[in-house]
N, C-alpha and C. Protein backbone atom coordinates (compact mmCIF):
# COMPACT_ATOMS: atom_id res chain seq x y z
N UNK A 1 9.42 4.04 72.67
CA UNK A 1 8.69 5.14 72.08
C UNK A 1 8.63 4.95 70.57
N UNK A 2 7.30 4.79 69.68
CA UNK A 2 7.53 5.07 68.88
C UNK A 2 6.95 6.28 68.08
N UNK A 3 7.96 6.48 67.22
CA UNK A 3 8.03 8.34 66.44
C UNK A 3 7.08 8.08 65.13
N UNK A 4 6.75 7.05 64.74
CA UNK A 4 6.37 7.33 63.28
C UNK A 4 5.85 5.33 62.96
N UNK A 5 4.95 5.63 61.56
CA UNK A 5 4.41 4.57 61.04
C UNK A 5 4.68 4.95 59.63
N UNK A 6 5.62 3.62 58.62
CA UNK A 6 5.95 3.45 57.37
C UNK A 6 4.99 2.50 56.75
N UNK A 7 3.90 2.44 55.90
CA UNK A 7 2.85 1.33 55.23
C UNK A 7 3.25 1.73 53.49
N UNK A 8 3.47 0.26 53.14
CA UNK A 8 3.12 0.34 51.86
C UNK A 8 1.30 0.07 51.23
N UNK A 9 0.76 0.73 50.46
CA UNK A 9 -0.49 0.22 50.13
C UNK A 9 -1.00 0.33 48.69
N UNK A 10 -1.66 -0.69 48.40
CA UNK A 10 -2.31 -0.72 46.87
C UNK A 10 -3.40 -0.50 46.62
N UNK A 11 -3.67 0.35 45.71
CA UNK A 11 -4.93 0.79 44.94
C UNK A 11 -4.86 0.82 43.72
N UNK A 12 -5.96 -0.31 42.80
CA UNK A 12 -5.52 -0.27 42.18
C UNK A 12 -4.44 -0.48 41.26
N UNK A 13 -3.91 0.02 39.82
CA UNK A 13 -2.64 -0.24 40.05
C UNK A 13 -1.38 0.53 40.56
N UNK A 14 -1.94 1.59 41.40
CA UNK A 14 -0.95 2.45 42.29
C UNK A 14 -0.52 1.76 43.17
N UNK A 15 0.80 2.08 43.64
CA UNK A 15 1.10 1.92 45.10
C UNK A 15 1.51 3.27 45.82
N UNK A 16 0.72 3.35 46.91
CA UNK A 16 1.11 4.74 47.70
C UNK A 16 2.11 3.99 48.80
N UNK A 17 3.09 5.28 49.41
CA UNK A 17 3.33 5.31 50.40
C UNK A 17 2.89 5.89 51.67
N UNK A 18 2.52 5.60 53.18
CA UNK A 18 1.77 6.29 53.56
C UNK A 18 2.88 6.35 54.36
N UNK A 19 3.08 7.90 55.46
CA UNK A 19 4.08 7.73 56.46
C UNK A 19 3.48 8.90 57.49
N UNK A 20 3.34 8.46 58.48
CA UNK A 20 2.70 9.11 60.20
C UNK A 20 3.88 9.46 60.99
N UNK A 21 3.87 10.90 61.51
CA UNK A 21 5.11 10.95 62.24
C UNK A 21 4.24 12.03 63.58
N UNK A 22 4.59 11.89 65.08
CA UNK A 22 4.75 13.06 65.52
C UNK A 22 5.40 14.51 65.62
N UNK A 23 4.74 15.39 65.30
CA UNK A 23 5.40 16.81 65.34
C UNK A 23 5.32 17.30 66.23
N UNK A 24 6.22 17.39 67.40
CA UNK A 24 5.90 17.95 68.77
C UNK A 24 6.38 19.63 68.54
N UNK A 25 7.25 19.86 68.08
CA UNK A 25 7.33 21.13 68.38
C UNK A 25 5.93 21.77 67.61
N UNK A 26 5.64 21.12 66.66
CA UNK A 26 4.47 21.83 66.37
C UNK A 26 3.05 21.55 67.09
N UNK A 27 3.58 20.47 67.70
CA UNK A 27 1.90 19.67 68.49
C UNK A 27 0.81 19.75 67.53
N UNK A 28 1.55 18.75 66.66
CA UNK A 28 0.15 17.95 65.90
C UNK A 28 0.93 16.39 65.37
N UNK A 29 -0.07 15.83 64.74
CA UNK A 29 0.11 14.30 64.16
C UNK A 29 0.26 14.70 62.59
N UNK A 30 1.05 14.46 61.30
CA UNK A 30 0.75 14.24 60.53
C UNK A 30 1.17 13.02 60.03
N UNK A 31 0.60 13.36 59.08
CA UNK A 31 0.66 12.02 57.52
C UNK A 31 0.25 12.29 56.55
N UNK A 32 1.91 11.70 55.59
CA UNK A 32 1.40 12.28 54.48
C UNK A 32 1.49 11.05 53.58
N UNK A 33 0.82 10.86 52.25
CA UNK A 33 0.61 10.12 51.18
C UNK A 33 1.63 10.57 49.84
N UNK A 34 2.40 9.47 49.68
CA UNK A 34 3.70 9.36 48.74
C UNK A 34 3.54 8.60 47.49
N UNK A 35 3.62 8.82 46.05
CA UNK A 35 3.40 8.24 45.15
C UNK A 35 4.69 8.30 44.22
N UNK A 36 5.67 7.54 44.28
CA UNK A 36 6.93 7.43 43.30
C UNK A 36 7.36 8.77 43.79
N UNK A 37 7.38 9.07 45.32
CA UNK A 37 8.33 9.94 45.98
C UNK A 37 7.51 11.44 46.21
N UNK A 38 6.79 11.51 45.15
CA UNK A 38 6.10 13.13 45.59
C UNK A 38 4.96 13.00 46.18
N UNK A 39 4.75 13.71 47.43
CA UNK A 39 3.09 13.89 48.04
C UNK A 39 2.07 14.40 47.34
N UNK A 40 1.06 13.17 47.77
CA UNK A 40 -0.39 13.82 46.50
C UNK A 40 -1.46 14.16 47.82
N UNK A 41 -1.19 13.57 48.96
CA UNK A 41 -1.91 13.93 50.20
C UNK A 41 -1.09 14.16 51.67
N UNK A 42 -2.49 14.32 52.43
CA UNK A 42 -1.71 14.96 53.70
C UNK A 42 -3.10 14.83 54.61
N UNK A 43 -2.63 14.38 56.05
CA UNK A 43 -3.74 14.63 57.02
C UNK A 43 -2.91 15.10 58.71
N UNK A 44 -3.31 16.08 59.02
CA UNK A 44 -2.97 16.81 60.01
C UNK A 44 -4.08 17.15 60.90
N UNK A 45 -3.24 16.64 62.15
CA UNK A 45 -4.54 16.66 63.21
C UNK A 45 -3.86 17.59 64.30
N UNK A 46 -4.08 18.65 64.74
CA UNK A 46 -3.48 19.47 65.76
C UNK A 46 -3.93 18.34 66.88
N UNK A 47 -2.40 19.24 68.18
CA UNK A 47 -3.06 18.52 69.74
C UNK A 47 -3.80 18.86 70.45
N UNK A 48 -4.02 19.87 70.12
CA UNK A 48 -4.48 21.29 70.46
C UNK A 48 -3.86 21.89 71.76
N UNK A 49 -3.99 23.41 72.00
CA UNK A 49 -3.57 23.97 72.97
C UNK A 49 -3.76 23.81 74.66
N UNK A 50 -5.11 22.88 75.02
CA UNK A 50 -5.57 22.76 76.47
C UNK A 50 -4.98 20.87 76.47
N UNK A 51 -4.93 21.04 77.90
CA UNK A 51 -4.65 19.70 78.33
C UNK A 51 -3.24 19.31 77.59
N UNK A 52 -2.56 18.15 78.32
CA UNK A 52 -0.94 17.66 77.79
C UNK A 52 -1.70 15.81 77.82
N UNK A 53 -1.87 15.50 76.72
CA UNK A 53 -1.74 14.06 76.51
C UNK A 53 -0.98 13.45 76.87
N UNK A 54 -0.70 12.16 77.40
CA UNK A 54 0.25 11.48 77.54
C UNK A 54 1.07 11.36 76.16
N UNK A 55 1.96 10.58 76.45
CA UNK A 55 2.75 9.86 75.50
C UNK A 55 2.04 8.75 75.09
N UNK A 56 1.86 7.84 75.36
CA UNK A 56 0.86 7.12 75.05
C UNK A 56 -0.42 7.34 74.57
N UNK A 57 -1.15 7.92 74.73
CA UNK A 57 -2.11 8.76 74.04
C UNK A 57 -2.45 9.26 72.74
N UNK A 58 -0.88 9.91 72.50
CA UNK A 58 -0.38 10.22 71.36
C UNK A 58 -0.37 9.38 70.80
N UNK A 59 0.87 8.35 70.58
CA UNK A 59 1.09 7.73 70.15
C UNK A 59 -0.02 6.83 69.33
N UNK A 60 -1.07 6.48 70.51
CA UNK A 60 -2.30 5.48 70.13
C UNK A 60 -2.99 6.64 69.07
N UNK A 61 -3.33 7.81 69.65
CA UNK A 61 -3.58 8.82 68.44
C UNK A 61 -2.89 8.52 67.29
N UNK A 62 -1.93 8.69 66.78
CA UNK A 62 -1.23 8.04 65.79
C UNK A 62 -1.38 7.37 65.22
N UNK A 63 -1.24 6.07 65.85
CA UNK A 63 -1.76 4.64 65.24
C UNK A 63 -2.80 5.10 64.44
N UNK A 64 -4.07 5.21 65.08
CA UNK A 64 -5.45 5.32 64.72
C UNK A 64 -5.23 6.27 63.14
N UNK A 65 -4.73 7.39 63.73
CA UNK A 65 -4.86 8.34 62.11
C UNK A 65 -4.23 7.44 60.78
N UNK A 66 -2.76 6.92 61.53
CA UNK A 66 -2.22 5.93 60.06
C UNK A 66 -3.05 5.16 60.00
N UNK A 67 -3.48 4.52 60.73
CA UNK A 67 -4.95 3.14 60.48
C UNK A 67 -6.08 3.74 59.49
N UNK A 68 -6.57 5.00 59.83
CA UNK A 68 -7.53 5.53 58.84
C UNK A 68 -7.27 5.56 57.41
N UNK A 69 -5.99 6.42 57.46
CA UNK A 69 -5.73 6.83 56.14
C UNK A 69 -5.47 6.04 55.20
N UNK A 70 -4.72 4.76 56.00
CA UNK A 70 -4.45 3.41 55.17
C UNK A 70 -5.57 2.55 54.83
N UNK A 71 -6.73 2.89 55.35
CA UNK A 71 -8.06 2.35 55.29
C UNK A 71 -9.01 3.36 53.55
N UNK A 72 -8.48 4.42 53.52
CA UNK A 72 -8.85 5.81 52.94
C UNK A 72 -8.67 5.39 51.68
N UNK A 73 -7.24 4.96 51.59
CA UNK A 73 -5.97 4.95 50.47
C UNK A 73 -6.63 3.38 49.58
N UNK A 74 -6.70 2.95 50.66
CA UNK A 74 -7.06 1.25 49.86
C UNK A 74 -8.51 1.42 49.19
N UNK A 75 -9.69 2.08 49.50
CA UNK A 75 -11.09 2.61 49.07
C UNK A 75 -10.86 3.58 47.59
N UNK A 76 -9.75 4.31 47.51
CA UNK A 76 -9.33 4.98 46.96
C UNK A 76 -10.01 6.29 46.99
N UNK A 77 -10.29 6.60 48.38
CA UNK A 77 -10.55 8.16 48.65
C UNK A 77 -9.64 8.96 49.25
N UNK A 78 -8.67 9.38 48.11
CA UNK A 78 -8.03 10.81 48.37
C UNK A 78 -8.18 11.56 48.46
N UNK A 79 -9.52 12.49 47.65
CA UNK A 79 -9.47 13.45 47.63
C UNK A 79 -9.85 14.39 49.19
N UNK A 80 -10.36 13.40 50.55
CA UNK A 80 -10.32 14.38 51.66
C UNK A 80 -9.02 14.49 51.97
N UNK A 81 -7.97 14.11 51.51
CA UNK A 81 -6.66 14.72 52.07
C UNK A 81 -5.09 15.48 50.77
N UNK A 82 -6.32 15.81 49.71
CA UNK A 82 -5.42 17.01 48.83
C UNK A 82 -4.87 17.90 49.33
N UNK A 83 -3.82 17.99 48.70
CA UNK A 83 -3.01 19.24 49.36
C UNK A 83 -3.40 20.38 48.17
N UNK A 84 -4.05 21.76 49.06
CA UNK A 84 -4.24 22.75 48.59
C UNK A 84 -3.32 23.51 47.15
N UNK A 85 -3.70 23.81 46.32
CA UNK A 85 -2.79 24.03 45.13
C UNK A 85 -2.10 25.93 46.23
N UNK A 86 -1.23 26.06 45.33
CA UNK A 86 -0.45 27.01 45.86
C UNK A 86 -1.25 28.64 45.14
């Protein structure tokens, strides 16, 4: 089983961290985007409430979202995954 995806990636002369984890009690996927330790992004995908995915499913769900975002990060489009100011 795996729980989570760790990528280092460059943009630029940044390096982000990107990290994908399942949240089951919450039933969703996130990932968030790490820069010298503090989050500058975030992408959250609910499982939604109908139907039970496999495990596998998930998981491949997963993959795919860290695959995007690490695709996102290297283009250097962050701004679809800002985290809302407070």
């Amino acid at each position: 089983m795996i729980f989570g995806f760790n990528s280092d990636v460059q943009c630029g002369e940044t390096w982000y961290h990107v990290q994908s984890e399942i949240q089951s009690k919450k039933r969703q996927l996130e990932t968030h985007i790490f820069v010298h330790g503090r989050c500058v992004g975030r992408q959250i995908t609910p499982l939604g409430d109908t139907g039970t995915p496999s495990e596998q499913e998930i998981q491949d769900m997963l993959k795919e979202q860290h695959r995007e975002v690490l695709e996102a990060v290297r283009a250097g489009r962050l701004e679809q995954f800002a985290i809302p100011e407070p």
